[in-house]
Protein backbone atom coordinates (compact mmCIF):
# COMPACT_ATOMS: atom_id res chain seq x y z
CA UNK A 1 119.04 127.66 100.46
CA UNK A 2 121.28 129.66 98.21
CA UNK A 3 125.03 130.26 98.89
CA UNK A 4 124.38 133.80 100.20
CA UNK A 5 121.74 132.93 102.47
CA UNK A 6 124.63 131.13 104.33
CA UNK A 7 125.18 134.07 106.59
CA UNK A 8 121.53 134.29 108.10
CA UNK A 9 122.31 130.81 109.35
CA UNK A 10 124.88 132.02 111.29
CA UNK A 11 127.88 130.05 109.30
CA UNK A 12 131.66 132.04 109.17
CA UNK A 13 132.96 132.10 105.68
CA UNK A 14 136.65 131.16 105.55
CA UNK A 15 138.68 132.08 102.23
CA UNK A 16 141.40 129.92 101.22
CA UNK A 17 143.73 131.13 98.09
CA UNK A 18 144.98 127.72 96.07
CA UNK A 19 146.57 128.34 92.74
CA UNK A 20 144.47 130.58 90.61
CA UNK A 21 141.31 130.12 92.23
CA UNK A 22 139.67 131.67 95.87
CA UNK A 23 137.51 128.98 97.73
CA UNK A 24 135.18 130.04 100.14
CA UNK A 25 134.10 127.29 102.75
CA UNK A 26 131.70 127.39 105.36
CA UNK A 27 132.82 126.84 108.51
CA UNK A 28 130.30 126.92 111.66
CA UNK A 29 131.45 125.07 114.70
CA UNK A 30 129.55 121.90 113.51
CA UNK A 31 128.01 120.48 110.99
CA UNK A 32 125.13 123.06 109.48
CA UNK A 33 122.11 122.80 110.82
CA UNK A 34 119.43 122.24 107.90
CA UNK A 35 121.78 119.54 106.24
CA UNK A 36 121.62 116.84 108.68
CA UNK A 37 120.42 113.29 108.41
CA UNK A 38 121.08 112.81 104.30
CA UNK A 39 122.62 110.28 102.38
CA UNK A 40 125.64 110.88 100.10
CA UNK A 41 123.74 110.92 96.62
CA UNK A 42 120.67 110.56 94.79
CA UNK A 43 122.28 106.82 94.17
CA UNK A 44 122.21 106.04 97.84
CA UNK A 45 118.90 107.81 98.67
CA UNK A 46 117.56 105.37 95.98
CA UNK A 47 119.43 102.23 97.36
CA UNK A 48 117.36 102.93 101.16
CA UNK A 49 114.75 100.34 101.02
CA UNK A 50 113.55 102.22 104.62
CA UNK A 51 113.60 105.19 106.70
CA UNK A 52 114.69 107.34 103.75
CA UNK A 53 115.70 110.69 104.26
CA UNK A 54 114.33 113.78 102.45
CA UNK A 55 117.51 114.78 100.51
CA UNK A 56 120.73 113.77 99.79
CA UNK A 57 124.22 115.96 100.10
CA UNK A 58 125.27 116.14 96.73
CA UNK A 59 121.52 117.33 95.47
CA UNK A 60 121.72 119.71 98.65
CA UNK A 61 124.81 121.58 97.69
CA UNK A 62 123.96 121.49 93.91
CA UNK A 63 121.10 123.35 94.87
CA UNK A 64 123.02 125.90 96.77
CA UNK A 65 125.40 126.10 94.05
CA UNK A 66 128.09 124.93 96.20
CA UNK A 67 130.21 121.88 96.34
CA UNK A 68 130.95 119.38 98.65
CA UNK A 69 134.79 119.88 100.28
CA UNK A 70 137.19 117.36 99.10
CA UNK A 71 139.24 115.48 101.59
CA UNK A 72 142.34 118.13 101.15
CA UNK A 73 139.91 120.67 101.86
CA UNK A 74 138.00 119.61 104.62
CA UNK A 75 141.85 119.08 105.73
CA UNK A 76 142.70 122.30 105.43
CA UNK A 77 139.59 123.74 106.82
CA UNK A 78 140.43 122.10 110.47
CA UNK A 79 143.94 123.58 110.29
CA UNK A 80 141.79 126.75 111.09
CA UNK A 81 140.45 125.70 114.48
CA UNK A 82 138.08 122.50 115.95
CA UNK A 83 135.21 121.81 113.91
CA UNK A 84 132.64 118.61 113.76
CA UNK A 85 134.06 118.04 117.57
CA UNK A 86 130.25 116.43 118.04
CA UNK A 87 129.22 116.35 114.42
CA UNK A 88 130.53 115.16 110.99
CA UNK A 89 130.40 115.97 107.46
CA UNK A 90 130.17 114.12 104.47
CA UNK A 91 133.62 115.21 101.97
CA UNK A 92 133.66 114.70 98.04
CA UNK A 93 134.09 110.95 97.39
CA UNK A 94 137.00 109.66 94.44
CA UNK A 95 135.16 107.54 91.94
CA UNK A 96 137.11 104.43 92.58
CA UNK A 97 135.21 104.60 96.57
CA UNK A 98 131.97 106.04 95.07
CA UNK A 99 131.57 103.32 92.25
CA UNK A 100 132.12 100.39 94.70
CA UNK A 101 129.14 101.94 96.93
CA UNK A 102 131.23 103.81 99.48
CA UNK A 103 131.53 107.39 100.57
CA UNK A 104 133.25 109.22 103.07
CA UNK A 105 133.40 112.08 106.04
CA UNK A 106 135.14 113.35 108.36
CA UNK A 107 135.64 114.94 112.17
CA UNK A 108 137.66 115.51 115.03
CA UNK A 109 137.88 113.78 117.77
CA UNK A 110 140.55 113.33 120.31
CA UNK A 111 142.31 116.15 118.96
CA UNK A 112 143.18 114.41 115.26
CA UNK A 113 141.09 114.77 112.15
CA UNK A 114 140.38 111.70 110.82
CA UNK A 115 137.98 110.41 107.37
CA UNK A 116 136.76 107.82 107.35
CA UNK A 117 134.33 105.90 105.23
CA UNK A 118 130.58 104.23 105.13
CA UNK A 119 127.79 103.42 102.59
CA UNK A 120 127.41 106.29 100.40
CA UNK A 121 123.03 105.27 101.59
CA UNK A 122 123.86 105.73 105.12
CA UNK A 123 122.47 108.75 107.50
CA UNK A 124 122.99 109.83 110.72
CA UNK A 125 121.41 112.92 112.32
CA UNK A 126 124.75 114.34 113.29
CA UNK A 127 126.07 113.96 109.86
CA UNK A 128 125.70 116.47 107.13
CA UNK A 129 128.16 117.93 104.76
CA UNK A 130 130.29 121.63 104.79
CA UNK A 131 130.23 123.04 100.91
CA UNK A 132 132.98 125.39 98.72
CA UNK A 133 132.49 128.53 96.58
CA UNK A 134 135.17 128.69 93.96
CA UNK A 135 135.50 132.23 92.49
């Protein structure tokens, strides 16, 4: 699924102006449908020994020619209104986290935003990951 297709899937577009660059995020309600139920990376997809899922976030948005938000972004995307209330989303790991095996996400729940973090080969079927255009 391309970037552009985004909007047959129902997603809202936000645009957020940082510096010299425009970001567009993607900002449904919850996490997109289509996206659930991967790992991290191709590195954790590899690492399941069972129960593998089909794809992997960071091959996903590469794909789409997206990005996965960063931690300031995802931020700044839920100082626009509620989302992953039910749902979360994998955000952009640092290296130091991603080298040691981790990864993390985020969502809201009892009114705070929080990230948190868990094995970059983990899956859940609510958790998928919210990407970034930067023009």
């Amino acid at each position: 699924m391309k970037w552009r297709e985004l909007a047959v899937h129902r997603m809202l577009l936000v645009m957020i102006k940082r510096r010299a660059n425009t970001f567009f995020f993607d900002c449904s309600a919850e996490s997109p449908q289509g996206r659930t139920g991967v790992c991290y990376d191709r590195e954790g997809l590899d690492s399941r020994k069972a129960f593998k899922p089909e794809n992997n976030a960071l091959d996903m948005a590469a794909a789409m020619g997206i990005e996965l938000l960063t931690e300031e972004q995802y931020r700044d995307l839920q100082k626009l209104g509620n989302f992953d209330t039910k749902s979360s989303s994998w955000v952009k790991a640092p290296g130091d986290i991603r080298i040691l095996g981790g990864a993390l996400f985020g969502d809201r729940r009892f009114g705070h935003v929080f990230v948190y973090h868990n094995g970059a080969q983990s899956n859940y079927s609510a958790r998928a990951f919210r990407g970034s255009l930067r023009v």
